[in-house]
C-alpha atoms as a PDB file:
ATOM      1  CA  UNK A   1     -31.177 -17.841  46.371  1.00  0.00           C
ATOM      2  CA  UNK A   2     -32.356 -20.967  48.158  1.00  0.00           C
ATOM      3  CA  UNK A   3     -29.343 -22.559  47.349  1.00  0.00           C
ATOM      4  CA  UNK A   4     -26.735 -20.606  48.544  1.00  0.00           C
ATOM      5  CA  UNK A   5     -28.968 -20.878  51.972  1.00  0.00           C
ATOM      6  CA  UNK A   6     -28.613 -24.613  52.183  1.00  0.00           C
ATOM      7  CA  UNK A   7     -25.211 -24.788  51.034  1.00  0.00           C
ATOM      8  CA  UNK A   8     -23.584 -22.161  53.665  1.00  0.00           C
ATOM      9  CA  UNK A   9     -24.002 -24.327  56.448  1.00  0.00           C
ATOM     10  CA  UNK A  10     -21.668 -26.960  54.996  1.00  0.00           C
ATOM     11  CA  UNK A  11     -19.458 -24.477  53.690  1.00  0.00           C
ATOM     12  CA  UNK A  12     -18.952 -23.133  56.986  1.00  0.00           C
ATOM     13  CA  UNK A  13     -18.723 -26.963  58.330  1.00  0.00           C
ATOM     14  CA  UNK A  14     -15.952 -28.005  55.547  1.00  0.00           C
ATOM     15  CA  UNK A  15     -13.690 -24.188  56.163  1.00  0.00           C
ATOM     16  CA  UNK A  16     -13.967 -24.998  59.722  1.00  0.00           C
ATOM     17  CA  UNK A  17     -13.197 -29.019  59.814  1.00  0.00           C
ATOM     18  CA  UNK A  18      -9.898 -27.995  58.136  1.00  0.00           C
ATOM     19  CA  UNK A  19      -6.845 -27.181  60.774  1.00  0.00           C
ATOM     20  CA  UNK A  20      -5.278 -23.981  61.409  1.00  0.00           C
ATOM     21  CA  UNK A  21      -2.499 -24.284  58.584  1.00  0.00           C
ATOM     22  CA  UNK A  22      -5.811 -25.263  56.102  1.00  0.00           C
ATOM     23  CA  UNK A  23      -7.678 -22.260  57.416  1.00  0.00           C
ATOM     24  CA  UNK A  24      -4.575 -20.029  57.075  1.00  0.00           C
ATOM     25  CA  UNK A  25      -3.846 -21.280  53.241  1.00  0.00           C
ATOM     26  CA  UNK A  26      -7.448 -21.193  52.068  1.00  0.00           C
ATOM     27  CA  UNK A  27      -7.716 -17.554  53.210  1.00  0.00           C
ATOM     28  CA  UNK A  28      -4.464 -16.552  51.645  1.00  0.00           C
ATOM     29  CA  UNK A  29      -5.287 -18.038  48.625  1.00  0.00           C
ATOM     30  CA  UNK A  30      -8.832 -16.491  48.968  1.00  0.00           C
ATOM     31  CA  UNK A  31      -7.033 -12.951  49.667  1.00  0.00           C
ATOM     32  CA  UNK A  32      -5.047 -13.517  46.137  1.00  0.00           C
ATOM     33  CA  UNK A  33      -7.889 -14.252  43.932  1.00  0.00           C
ATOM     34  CA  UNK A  34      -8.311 -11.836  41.145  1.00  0.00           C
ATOM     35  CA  UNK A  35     -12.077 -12.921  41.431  1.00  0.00           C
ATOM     36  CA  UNK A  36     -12.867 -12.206  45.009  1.00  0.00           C
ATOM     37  CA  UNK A  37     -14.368  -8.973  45.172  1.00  0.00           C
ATOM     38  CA  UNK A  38     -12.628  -5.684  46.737  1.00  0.00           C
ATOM     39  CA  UNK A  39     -15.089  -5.218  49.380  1.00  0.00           C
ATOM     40  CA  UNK A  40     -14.001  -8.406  50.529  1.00  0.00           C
ATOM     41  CA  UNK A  41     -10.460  -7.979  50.217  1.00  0.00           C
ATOM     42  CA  UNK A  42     -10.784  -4.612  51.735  1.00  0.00           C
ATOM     43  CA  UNK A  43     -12.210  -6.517  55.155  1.00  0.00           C
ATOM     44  CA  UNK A  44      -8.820  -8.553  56.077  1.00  0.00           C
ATOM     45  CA  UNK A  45      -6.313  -5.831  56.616  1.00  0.00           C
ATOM     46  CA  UNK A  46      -8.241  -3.751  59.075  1.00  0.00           C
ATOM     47  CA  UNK A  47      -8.801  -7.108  61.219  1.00  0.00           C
ATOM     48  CA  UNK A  48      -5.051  -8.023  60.566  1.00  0.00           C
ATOM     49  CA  UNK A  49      -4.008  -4.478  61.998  1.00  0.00           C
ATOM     50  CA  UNK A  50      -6.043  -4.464  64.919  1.00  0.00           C
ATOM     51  CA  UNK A  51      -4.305  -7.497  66.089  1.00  0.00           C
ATOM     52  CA  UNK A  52      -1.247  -6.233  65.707  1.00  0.00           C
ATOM     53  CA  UNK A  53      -2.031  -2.999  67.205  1.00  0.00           C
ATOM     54  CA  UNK A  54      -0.894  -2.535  71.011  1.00  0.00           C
ATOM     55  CA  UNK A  55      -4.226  -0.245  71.453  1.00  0.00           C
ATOM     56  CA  UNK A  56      -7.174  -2.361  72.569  1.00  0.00           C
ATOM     57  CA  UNK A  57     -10.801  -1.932  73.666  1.00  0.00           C
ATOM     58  CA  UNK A  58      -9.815  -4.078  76.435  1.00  0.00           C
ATOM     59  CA  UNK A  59      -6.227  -4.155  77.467  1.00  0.00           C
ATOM     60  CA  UNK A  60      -4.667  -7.351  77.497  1.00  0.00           C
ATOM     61  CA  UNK A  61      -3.382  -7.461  81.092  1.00  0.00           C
ATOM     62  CA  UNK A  62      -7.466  -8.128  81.918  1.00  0.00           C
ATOM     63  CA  UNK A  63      -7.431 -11.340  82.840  1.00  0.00           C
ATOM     64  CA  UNK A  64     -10.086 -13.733  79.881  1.00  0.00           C
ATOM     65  CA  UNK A  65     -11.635 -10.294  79.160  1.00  0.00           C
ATOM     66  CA  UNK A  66      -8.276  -8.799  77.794  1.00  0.00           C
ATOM     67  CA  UNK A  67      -7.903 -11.672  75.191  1.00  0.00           C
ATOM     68  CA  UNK A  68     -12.089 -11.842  74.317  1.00  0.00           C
ATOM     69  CA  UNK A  69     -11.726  -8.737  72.465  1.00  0.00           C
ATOM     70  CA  UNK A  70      -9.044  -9.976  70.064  1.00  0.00           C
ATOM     71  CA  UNK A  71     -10.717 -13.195  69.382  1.00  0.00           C
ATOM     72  CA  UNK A  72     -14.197 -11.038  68.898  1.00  0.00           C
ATOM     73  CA  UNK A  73     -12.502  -8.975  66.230  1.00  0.00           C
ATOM     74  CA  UNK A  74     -10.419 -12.230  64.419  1.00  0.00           C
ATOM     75  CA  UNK A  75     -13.618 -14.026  64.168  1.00  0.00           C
ATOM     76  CA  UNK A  76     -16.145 -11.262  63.214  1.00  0.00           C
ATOM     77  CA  UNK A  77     -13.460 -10.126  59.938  1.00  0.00           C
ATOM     78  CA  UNK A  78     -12.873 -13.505  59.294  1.00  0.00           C
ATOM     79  CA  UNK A  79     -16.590 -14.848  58.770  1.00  0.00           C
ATOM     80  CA  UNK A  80     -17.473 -11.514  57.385  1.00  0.00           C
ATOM     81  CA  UNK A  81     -14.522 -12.181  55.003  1.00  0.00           C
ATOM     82  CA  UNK A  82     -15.801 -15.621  54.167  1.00  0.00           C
ATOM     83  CA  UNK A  83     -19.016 -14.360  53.373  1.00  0.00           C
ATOM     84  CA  UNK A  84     -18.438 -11.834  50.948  1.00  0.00           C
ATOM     85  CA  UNK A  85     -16.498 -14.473  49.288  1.00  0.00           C
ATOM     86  CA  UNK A  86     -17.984 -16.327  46.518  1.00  0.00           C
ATOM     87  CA  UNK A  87     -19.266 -19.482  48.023  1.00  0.00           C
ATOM     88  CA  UNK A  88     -17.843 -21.529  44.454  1.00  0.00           C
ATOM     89  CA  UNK A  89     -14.418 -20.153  45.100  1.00  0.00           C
ATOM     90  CA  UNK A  90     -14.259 -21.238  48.723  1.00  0.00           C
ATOM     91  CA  UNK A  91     -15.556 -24.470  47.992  1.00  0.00           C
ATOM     92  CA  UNK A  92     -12.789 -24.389  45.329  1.00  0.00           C
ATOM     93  CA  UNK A  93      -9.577 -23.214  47.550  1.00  0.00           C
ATOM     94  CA  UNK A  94     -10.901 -25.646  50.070  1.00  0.00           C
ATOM     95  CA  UNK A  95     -10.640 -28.488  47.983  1.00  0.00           C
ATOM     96  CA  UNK A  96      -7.488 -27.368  46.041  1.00  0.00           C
ATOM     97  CA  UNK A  97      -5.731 -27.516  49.650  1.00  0.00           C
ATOM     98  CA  UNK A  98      -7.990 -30.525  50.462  1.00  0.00           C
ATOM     99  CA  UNK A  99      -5.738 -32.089  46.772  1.00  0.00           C
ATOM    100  CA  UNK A 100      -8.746 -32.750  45.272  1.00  0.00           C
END
């Protein structure tokens, strides 16, 4: 259990040093896996739709708050995503787009 505790942090560091095409592919990938579990799977489509929803907590024509909202959401799914991931099979889609 200690482990995993030291070995998020550079998990997170390596998923987030990649750019937005990287972050994109590793998640897809992640989303594909037979081995991820369902109750991870299950997290991406809600956040997905709620971005493409027009219906908003804060409507968009807010100025900075209108946006915050959307970003919120996209980051909370993601991470929460990312989490209930397997830490070995991130590492492992990271490198795989990474070539290595």
């Amino acid at each position: 259990m200690r482990e995993a505790q030291v070995e998020k942090p550079g998990l997170l560091k390596e998923y987030l040093s990649l750019p937005i095409k990287g972050k994109f592919l590793v998640l897809a990938r992640l989303f594909r896996d037979p081995r991820v579990p369902l109750g991870a799977k299950l997290v991406l489509p809600p956040t997905l739709l709620y971005i493409l929803m027009p219906i908003d907590i804060i409507p968009d024509f807010i100025p900075v708050l209108g946006y915050l909202d959307d970003l919120l959401v996209i980051t909370l799914g993601l991470g929460l995503f990312l989490r209930l991931c397997p830490h070995e099979l991130v590492r492992e889609h990271i490198e795989r787009y990474r070539g290595g």
